[in-house]
Protein backbone atom coordinates (compact mmCIF):
# COMPACT_ATOMS: atom_id res chain seq x y z
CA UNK A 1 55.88 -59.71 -47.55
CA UNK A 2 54.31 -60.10 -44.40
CA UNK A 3 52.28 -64.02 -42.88
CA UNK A 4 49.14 -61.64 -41.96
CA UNK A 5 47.45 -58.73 -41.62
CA UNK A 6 44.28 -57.94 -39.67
CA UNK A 7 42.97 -54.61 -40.75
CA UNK A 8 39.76 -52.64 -40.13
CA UNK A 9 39.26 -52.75 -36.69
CA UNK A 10 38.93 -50.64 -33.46
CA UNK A 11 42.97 -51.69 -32.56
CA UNK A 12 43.06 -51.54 -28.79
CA UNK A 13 46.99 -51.31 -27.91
CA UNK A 14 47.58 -51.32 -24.62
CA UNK A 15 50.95 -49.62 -25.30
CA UNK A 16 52.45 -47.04 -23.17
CA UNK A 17 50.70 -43.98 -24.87
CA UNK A 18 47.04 -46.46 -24.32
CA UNK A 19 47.27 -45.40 -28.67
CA UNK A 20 43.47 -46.91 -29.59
CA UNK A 21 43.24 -46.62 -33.72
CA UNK A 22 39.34 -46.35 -34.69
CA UNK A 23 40.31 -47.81 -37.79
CA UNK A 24 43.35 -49.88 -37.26
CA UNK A 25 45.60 -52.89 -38.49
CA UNK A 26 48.06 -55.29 -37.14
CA UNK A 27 51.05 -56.69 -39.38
CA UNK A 28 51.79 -60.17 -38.74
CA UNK A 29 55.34 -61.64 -39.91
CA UNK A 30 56.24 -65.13 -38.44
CA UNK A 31 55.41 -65.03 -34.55
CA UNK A 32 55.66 -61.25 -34.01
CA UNK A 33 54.42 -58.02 -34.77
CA UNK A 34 56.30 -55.59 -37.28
CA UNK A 35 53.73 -53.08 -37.16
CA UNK A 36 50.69 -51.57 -35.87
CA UNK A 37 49.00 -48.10 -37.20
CA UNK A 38 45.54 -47.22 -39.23
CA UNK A 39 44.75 -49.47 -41.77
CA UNK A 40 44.62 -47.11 -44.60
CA UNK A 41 48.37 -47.08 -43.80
CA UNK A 42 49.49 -50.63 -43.29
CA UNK A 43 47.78 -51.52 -46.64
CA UNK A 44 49.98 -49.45 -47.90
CA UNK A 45 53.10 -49.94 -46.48
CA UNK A 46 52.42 -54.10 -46.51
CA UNK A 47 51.94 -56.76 -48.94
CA UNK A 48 50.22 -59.92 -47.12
CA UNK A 49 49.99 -63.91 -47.59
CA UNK A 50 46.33 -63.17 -45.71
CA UNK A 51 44.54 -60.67 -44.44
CA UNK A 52 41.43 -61.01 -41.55
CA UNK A 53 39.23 -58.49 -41.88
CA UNK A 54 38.22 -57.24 -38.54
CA UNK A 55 35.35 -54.66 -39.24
CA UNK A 56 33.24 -54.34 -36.43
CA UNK A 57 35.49 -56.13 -34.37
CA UNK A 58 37.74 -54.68 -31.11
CA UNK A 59 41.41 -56.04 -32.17
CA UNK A 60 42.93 -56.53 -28.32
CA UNK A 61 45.80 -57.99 -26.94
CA UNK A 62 45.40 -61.43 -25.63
CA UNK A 63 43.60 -61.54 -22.66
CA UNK A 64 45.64 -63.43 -19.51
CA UNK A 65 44.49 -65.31 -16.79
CA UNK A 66 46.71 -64.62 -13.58
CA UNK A 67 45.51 -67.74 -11.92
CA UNK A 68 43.60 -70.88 -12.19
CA UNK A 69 44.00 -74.25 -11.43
CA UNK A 70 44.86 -77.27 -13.96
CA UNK A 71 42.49 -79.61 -12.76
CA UNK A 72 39.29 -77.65 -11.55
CA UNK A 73 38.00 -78.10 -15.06
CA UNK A 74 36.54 -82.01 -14.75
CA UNK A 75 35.55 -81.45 -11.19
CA UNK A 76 33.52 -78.23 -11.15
CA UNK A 77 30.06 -78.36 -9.30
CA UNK A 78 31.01 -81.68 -7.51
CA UNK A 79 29.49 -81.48 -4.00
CA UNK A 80 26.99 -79.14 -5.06
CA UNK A 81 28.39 -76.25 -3.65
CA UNK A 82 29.07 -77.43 -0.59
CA UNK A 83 33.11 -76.31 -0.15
CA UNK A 84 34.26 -79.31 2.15
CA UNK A 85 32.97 -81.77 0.12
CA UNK A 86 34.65 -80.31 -2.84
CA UNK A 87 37.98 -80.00 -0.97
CA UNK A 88 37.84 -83.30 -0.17
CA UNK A 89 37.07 -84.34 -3.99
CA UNK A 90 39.36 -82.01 -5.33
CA UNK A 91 42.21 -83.45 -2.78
CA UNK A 92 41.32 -87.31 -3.30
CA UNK A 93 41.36 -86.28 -7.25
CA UNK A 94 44.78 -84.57 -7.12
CA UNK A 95 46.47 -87.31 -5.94
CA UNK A 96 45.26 -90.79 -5.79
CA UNK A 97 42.64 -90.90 -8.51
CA UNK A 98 44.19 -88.94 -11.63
CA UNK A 99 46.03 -90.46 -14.04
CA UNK A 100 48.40 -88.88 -16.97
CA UNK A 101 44.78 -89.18 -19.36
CA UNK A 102 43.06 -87.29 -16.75
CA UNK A 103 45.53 -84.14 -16.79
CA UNK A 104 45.90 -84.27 -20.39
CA UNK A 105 41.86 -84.28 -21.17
CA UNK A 106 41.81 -81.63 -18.75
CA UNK A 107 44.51 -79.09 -20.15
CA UNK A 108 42.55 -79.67 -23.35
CA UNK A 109 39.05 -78.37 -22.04
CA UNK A 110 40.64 -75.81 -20.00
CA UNK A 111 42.89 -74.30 -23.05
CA UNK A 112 40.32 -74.66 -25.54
CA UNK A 113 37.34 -72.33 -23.16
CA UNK A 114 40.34 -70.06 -22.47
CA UNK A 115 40.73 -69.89 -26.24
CA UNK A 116 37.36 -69.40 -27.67
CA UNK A 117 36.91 -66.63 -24.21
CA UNK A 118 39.95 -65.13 -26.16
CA UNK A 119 42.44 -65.83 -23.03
CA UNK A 120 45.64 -66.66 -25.23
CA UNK A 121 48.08 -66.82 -21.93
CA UNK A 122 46.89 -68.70 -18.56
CA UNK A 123 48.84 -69.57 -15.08
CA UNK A 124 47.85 -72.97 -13.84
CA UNK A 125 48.67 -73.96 -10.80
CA UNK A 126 49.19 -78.40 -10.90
CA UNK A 127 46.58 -78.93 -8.23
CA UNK A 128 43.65 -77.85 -5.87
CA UNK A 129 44.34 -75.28 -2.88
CA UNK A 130 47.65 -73.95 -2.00
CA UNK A 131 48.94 -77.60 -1.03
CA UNK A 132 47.66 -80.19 -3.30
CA UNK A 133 50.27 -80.66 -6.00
CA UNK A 134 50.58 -83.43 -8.76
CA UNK A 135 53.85 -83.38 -8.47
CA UNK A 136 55.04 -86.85 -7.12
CA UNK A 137 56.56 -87.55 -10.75
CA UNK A 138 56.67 -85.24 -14.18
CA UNK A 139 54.54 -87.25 -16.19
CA UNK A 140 51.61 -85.14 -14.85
CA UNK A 141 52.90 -82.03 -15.50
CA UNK A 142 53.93 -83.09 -19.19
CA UNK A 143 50.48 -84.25 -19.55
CA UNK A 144 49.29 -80.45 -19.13
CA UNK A 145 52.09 -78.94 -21.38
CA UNK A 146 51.19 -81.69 -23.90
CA UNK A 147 47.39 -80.89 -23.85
CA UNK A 148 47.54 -77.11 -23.82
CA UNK A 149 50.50 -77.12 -26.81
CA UNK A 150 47.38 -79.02 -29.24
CA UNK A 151 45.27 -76.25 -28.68
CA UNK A 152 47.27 -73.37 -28.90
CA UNK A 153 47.52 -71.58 -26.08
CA UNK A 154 49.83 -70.34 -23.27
CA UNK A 155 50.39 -71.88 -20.23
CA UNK A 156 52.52 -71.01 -17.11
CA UNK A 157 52.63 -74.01 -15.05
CA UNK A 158 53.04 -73.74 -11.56
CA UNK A 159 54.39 -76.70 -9.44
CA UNK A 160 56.19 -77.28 -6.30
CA UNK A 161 55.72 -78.86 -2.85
CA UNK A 162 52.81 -79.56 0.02
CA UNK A 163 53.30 -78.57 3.06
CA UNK A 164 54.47 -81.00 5.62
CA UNK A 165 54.63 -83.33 6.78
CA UNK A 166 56.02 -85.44 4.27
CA UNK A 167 55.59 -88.21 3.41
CA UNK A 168 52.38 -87.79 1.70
CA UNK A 169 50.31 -90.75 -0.36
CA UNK A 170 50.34 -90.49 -3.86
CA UNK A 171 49.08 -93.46 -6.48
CA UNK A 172 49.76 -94.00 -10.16
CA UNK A 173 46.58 -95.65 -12.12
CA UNK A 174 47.55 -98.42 -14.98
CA UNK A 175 44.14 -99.09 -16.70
CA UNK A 176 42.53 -100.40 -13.07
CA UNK A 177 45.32 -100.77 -10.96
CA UNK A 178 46.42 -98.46 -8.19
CA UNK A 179 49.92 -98.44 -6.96
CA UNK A 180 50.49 -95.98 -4.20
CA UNK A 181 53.68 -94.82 -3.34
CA UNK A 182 55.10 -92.45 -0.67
CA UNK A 183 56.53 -88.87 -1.70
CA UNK A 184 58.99 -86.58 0.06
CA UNK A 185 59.84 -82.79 0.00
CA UNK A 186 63.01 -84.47 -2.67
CA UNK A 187 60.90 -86.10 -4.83
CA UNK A 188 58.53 -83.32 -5.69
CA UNK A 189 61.47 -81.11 -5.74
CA UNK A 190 62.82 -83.22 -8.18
CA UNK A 191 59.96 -83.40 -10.13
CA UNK A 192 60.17 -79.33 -10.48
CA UNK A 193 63.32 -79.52 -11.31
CA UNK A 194 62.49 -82.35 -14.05
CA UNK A 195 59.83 -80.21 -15.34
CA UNK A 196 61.89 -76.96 -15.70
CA UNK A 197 64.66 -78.64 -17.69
CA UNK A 198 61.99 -80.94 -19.93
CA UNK A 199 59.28 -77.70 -20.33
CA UNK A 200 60.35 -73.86 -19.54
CA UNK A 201 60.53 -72.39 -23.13
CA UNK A 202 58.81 -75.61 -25.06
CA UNK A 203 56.52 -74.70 -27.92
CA UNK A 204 58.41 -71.21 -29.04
CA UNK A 205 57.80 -69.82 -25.46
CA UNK A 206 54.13 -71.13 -25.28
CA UNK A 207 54.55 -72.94 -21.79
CA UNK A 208 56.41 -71.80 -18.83
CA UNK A 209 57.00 -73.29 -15.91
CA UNK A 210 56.80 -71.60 -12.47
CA UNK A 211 57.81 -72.31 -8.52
CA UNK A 212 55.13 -72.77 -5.99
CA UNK A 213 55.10 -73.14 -2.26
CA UNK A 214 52.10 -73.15 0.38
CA UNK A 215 51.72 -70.03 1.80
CA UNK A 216 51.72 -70.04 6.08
CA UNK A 217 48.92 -68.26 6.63
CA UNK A 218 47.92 -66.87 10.48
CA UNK A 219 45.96 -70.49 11.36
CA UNK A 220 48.75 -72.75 10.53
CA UNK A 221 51.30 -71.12 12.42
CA UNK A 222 48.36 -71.46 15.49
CA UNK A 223 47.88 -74.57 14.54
CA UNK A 224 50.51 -76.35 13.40
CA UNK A 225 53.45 -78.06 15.17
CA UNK A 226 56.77 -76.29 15.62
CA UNK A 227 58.49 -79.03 14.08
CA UNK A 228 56.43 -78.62 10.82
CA UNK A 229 56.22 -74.91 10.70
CA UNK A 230 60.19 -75.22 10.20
CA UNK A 231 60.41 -77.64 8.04
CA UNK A 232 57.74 -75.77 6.15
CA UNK A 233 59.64 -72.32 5.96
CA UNK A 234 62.86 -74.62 5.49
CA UNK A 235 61.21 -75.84 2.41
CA UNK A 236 59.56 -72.64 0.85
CA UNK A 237 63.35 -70.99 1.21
CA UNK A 238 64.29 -73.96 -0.86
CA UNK A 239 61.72 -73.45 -3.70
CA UNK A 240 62.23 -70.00 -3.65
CA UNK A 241 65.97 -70.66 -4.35
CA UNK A 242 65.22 -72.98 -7.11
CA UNK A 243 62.85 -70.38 -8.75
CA UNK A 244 65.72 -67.75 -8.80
CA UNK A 245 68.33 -70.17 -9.30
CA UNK A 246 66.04 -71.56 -12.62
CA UNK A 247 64.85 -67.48 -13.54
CA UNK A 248 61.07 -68.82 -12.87
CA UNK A 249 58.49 -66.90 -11.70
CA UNK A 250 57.38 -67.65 -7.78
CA UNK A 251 53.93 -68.08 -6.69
CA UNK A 252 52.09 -68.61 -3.58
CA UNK A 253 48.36 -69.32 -3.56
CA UNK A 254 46.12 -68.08 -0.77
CA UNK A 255 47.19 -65.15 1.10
CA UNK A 256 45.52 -63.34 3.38
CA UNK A 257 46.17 -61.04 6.30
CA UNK A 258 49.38 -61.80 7.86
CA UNK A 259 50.51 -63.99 5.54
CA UNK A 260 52.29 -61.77 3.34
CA UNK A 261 53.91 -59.96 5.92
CA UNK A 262 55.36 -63.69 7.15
CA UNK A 263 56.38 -63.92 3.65
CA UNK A 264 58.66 -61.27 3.34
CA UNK A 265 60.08 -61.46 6.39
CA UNK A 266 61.60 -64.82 5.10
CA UNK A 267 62.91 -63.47 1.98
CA UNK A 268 59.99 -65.14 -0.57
CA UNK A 269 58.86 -61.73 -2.14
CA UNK A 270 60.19 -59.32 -4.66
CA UNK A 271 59.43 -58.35 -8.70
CA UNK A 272 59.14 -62.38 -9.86
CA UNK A 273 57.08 -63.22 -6.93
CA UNK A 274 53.33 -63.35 -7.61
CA UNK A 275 50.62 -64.07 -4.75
CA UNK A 276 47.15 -65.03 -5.32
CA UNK A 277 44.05 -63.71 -3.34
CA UNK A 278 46.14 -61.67 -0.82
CA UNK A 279 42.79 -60.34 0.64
CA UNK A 280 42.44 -58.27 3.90
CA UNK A 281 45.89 -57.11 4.25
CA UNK A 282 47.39 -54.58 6.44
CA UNK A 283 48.10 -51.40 5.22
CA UNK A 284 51.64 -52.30 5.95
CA UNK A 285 51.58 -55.75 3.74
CA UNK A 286 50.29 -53.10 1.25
CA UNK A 287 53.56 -51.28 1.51
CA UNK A 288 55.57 -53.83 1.28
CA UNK A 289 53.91 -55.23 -2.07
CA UNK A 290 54.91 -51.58 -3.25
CA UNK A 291 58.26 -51.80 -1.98
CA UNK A 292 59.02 -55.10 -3.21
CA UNK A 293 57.66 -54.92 -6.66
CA UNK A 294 55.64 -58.00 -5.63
CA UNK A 295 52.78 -58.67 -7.95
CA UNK A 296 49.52 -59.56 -6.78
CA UNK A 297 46.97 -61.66 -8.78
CA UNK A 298 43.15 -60.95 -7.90
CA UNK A 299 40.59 -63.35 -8.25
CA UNK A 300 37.15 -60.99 -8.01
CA UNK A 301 34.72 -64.27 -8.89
CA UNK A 302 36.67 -66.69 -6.35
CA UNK A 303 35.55 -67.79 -3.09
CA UNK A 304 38.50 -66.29 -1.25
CA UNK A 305 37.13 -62.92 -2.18
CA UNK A 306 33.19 -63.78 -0.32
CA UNK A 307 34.97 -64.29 2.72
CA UNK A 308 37.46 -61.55 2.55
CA UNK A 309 38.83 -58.52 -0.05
CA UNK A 310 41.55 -58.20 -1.74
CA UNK A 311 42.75 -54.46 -1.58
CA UNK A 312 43.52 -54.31 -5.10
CA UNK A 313 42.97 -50.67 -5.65
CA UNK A 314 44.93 -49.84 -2.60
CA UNK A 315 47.60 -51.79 -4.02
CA UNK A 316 48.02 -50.34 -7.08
CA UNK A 317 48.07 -47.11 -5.58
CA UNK A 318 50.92 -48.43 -3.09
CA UNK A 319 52.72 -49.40 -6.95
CA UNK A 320 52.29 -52.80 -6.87
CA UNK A 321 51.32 -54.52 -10.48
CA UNK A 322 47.96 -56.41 -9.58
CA UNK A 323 46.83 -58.34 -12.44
CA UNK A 324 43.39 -60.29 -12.69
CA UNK A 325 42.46 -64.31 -12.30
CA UNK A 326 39.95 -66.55 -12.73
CA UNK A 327 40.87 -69.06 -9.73
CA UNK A 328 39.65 -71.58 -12.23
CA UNK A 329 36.87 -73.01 -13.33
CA UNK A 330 35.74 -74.90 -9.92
CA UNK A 331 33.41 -75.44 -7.68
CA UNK A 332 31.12 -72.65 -9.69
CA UNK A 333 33.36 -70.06 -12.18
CA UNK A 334 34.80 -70.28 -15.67
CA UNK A 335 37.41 -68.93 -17.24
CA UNK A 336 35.22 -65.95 -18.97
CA UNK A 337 37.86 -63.27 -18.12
CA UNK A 338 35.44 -60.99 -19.53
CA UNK A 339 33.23 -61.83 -16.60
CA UNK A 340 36.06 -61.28 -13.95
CA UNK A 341 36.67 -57.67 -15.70
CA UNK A 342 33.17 -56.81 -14.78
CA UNK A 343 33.34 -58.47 -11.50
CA UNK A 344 35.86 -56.81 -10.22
CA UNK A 345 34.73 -53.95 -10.81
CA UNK A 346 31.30 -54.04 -8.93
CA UNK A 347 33.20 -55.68 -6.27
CA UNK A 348 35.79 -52.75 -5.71
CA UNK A 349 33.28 -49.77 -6.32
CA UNK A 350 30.28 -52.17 -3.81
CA UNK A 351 33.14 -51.46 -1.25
CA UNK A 352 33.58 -47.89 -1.27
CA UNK A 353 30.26 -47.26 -2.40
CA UNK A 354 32.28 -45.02 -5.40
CA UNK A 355 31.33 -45.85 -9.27
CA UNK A 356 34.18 -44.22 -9.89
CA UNK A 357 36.70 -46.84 -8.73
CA UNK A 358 38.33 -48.67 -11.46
CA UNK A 359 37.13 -47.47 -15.06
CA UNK A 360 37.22 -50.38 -17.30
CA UNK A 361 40.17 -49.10 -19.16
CA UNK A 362 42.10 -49.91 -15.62
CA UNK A 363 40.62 -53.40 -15.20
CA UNK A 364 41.54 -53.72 -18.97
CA UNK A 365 44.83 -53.38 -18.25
CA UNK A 366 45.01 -55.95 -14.90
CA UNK A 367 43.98 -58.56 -17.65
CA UNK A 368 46.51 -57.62 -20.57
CA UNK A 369 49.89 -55.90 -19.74
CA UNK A 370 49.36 -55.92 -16.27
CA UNK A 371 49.23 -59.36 -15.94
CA UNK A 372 51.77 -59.81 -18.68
CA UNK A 373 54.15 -57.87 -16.14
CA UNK A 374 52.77 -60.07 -13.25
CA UNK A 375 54.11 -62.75 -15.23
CA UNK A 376 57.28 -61.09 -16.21
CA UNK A 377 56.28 -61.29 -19.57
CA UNK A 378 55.72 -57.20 -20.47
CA UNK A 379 58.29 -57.42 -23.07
CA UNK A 380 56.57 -60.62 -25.31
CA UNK A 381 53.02 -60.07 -24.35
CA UNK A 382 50.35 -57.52 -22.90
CA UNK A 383 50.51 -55.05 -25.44
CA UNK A 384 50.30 -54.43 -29.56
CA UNK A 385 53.62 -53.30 -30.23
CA UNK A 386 55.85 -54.37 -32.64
CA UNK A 387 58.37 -56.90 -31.99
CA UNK A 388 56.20 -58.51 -29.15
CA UNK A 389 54.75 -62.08 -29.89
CA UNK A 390 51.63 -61.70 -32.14
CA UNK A 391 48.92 -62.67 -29.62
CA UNK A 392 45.43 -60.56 -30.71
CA UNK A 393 42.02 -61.50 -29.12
CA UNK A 394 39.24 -60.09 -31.99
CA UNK A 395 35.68 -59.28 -30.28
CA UNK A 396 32.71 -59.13 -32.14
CA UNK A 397 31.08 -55.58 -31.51
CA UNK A 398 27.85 -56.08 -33.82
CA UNK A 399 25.91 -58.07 -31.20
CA UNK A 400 22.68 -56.53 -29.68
CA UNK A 401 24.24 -56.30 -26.15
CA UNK A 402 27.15 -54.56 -27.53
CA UNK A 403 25.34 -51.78 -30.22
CA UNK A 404 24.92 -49.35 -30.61
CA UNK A 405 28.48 -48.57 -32.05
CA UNK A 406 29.80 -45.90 -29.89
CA UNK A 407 32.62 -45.84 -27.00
CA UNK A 408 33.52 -49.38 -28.20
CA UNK A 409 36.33 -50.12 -25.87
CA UNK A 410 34.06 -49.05 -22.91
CA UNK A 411 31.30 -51.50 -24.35
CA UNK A 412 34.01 -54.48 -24.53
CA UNK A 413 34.87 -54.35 -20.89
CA UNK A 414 31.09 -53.69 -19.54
CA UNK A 415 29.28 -55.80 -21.88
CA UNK A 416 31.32 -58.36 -23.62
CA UNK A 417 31.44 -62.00 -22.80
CA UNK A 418 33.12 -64.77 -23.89
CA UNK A 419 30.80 -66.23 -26.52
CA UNK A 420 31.91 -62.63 -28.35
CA UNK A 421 35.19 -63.64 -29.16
CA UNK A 422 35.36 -64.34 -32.39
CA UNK A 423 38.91 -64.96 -34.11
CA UNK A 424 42.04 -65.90 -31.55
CA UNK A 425 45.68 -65.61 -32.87
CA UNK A 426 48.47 -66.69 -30.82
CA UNK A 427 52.64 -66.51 -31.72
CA UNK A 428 50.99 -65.23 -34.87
CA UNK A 429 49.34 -68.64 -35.76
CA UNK A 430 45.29 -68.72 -35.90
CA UNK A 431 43.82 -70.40 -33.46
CA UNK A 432 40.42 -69.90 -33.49
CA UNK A 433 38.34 -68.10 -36.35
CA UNK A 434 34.76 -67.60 -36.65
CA UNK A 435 34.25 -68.67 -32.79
CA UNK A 436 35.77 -72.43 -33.98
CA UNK A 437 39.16 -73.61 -32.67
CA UNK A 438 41.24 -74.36 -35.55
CA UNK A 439 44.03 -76.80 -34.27
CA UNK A 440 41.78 -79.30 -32.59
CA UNK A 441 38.87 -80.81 -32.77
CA UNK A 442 36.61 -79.65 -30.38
CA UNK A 443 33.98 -82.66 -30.14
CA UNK A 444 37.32 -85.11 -29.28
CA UNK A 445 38.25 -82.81 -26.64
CA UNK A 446 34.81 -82.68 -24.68
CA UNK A 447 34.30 -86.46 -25.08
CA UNK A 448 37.55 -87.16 -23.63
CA UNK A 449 37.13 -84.74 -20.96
CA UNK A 450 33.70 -86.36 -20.26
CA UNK A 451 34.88 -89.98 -20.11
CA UNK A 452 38.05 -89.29 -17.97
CA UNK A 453 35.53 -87.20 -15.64
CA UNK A 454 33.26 -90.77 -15.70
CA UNK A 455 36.36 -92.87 -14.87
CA UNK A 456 37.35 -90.81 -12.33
CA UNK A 457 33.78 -90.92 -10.23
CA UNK A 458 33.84 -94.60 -10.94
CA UNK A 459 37.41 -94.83 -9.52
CA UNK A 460 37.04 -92.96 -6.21
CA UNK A 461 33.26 -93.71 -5.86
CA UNK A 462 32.51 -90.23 -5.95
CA UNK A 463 29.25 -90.48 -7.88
CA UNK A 464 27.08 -88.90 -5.37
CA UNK A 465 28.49 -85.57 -5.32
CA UNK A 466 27.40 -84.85 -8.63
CA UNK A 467 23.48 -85.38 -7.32
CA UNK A 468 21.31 -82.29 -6.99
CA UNK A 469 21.17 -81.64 -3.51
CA UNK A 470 18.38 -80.81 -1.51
CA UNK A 471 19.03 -77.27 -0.75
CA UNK A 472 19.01 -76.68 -4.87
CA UNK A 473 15.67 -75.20 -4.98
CA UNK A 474 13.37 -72.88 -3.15
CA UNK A 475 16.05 -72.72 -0.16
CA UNK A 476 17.25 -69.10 0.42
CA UNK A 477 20.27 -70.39 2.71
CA UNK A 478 22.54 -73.16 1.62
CA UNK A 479 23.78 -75.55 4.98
CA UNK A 480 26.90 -73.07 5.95
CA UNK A 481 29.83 -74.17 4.00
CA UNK A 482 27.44 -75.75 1.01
């Protein structure tokens, strides 16, 4: 006897062959799947505990979320678009006004709108940027691993170092009281190293924990003194070796032209190394992603991608795995991957002016077993094959954006949002069903996130970024920056 099966639905694979049964089922026993085929079939062949009926539903795998940022999620909108403003917040949040509270109320909110958007498996990078990490002790990062667990999710947790010079201020909140405290390169190493032992694996292989570095782009090395720019590639050849030492996956956020290329030639790339952004690269950093096996996660919806591209098609062409992100949910996204799917392809096909470039089944595939590879992950998640963890994402197809009821895979990726997801299983345990997550309570998790977001304001007298500004209405322009 089987825990579940979900029958009757338009069963989207995403196995080797790309199988798609019109009328398919999923069997469901423990926290895998045993078997996957037309319903008339399964029925047959399988006695269940329960069975979900998924007519006029799209049965997918989970979707996954290459990279965001734990965090973002109680500090979207703050400056009111204006991008130093939020830097600053975001950096004066990350490490001397958070507390343990704030990065468990956040973890919540962020797992639960991956969850009812259907994303069962999401990278989250401790911090803002490619250099603010909360990782001056692990109490932060088991705050996040704590929160996401409750709600039922996946999370890969990156966390690592800033970039010198070190020391750098940190401060610990108890109720109203601040204690600051100085932090080296070895304490935040330490803290990875805390985090890997306490957290890779925990849950039945629901979090993972990851290796991150800031990523030397062209301006730093300009900018920069020598002394710093050494201790800096001194210290990502460190991480690195902790990453592969630990069998984590290694990530770098912000790449861009030149970057990658500086990258490599210190050793920090190869198949468990994934980069975020990586826009306007050479055609020889596009080589070298191929050559390397590097994986490449694109953010379509992030700001990175206004002021420069990410060759993604060019890089999948070159036969690297490029998988698709969210960059989180701040200063002005969410974590709608749905939205990112469609993104990125308007993006791609704006740039050379083609409608042709990336059919949705492609971009499909960046946000299932493509990113399940980015992640290292191809043989547990990604796909609807049997013996892989039982993560399915159901979508609702009778909706009046989504009818009428032809090419229904085509309609998911062009059409769909969020809000469409109805049922969510992950390691074979439902999570969400009838568009209401099933583990938690959903009204505890936006108050909390709502009163940690009030304490924090309070605490760093922030309140004034959260006023309308000026520029809101009837501008066409924004101030540059804002």
């Amino acid at each position: 006897m089987i825990d579940l099966l979900v029958a009757n639905g338009v069963v989207a694979t995403l196995d080797p062959s790309r199988t798609v049964y019109d009328d398919g089922a999923v069997a469901i026993a423990g926290d895998r799947i045993v078997d996957v085929g037309p319903s008339d079939v399964l029925k047959a062949r399988h006695t269940a505990k329960r069975t979900i009926d998924a007519k006029g539903k799209a049965v997918l795998p989970g979707l996954i979320d290459a990279h965001a940022h734990a965090g973002h999620g109680l500090i979207k909108t703050m400056g009111g678009g204006n991008s130093k403003l939020w830097y600053d917040a975001c950096g004066k949040a990350y490490t001397v006004g958070s507390s343990d509270a704030f990065w468990f109320a956040e973890a919540q909110l962020a797992a639960l709108e991956r969850l009812r958007f259907g994303v069962t498996t999401g990278v989250s990078l401790l911090g803002g940027g490619d250099t603010i990490m909360r990782t001056d002790e692990p109490s932060y990062g088991a705050a996040h691993c704590q929160g996401v667990l409750g709600v039922g999710t996946r999370s890969v947790v990156a966390v690592g170092s800033t970039r010198p010079p070190h020391p750098r201020t940190y401060a610990r909140w108890n109720g109203n009281v601040k204690t600051e405290r100085q932090v080296s390169f070895e304490d935040q190493y330490a803290t990875c190293e805390s985090l890997i032992d306490a957290w890779h694996g925990a849950g039945n292989g629901r979090i993972g924990i990851a290796i991150i570095t800031p990523t030397l782009r062209p301006e730093h090395l300009d900018e920069l003194p020598a002394a710093e720019i050494s201790a800096a590639i001194d210290q990502a050849k460190k991480m690195r070796d902790l990453s592969r030492k630990r069998g984590v996956i290694f990530t770098q956020d912000g790449h861009t032209k030149g970057s990658v290329a500086f990258a490599h030639s210190h050793g920090l790339l190869g198949p468990d190394a994934l980069l975020s952004h990586s826009t306007d690269l050479t055609d020889e950093e596009i080589a070298i992603c191929g050559q390397t096996k590097t994986a490449i996660a694109h953010n379509p919806s992030a700001i990175a991608s206004v002021y420069g591209r990410c060759p993604a098609p060019e890089l999948i062409e070159a036969g690297a795995t490029v998988a698709l992100g969210s960059d989180g949910t701040a200063p002005d996204r969410s974590g709608d991957m749905f939205r990112h799917m469609q993104q990125c392809m308007h993006y791609h096909r704006r740039h050379f002016r083609d409608a042709g470039v990336l059919p949705p089944g492609r971009v499909l595939e960046m946000c299932t077993i493509d990113g399940a590879k980015g992640l290292g992950m191809q043989d547990q998640i990604g796909s609807l094959e049997v013996g892989k963890k039982a993560d399915l994402t159901l979508v609702d197809l009778r909706r009046a954006h989504m009818y009428p009821a032809n090419m229904p895979l085509y309609r998911v990726v062009c059409f769909a949002n969020g809000n469409d997801v109805d049922t969510v299983i992950v390691d074979g345990v439902v999570a969400l069903e009838n568009r209401k997550a099933m583990l938690v309570d959903e009204d505890a998790i936006l108050d909390a996130a709502q009163r940690e977001t009030e304490i924090l304001l309070d605490r760093l007298g922030m309140r004034a970024l959260i006023e309308t500004p000026a520029h809101f209405w009837r501008a066409v322009r924004a101030p540059k920056g804002g």
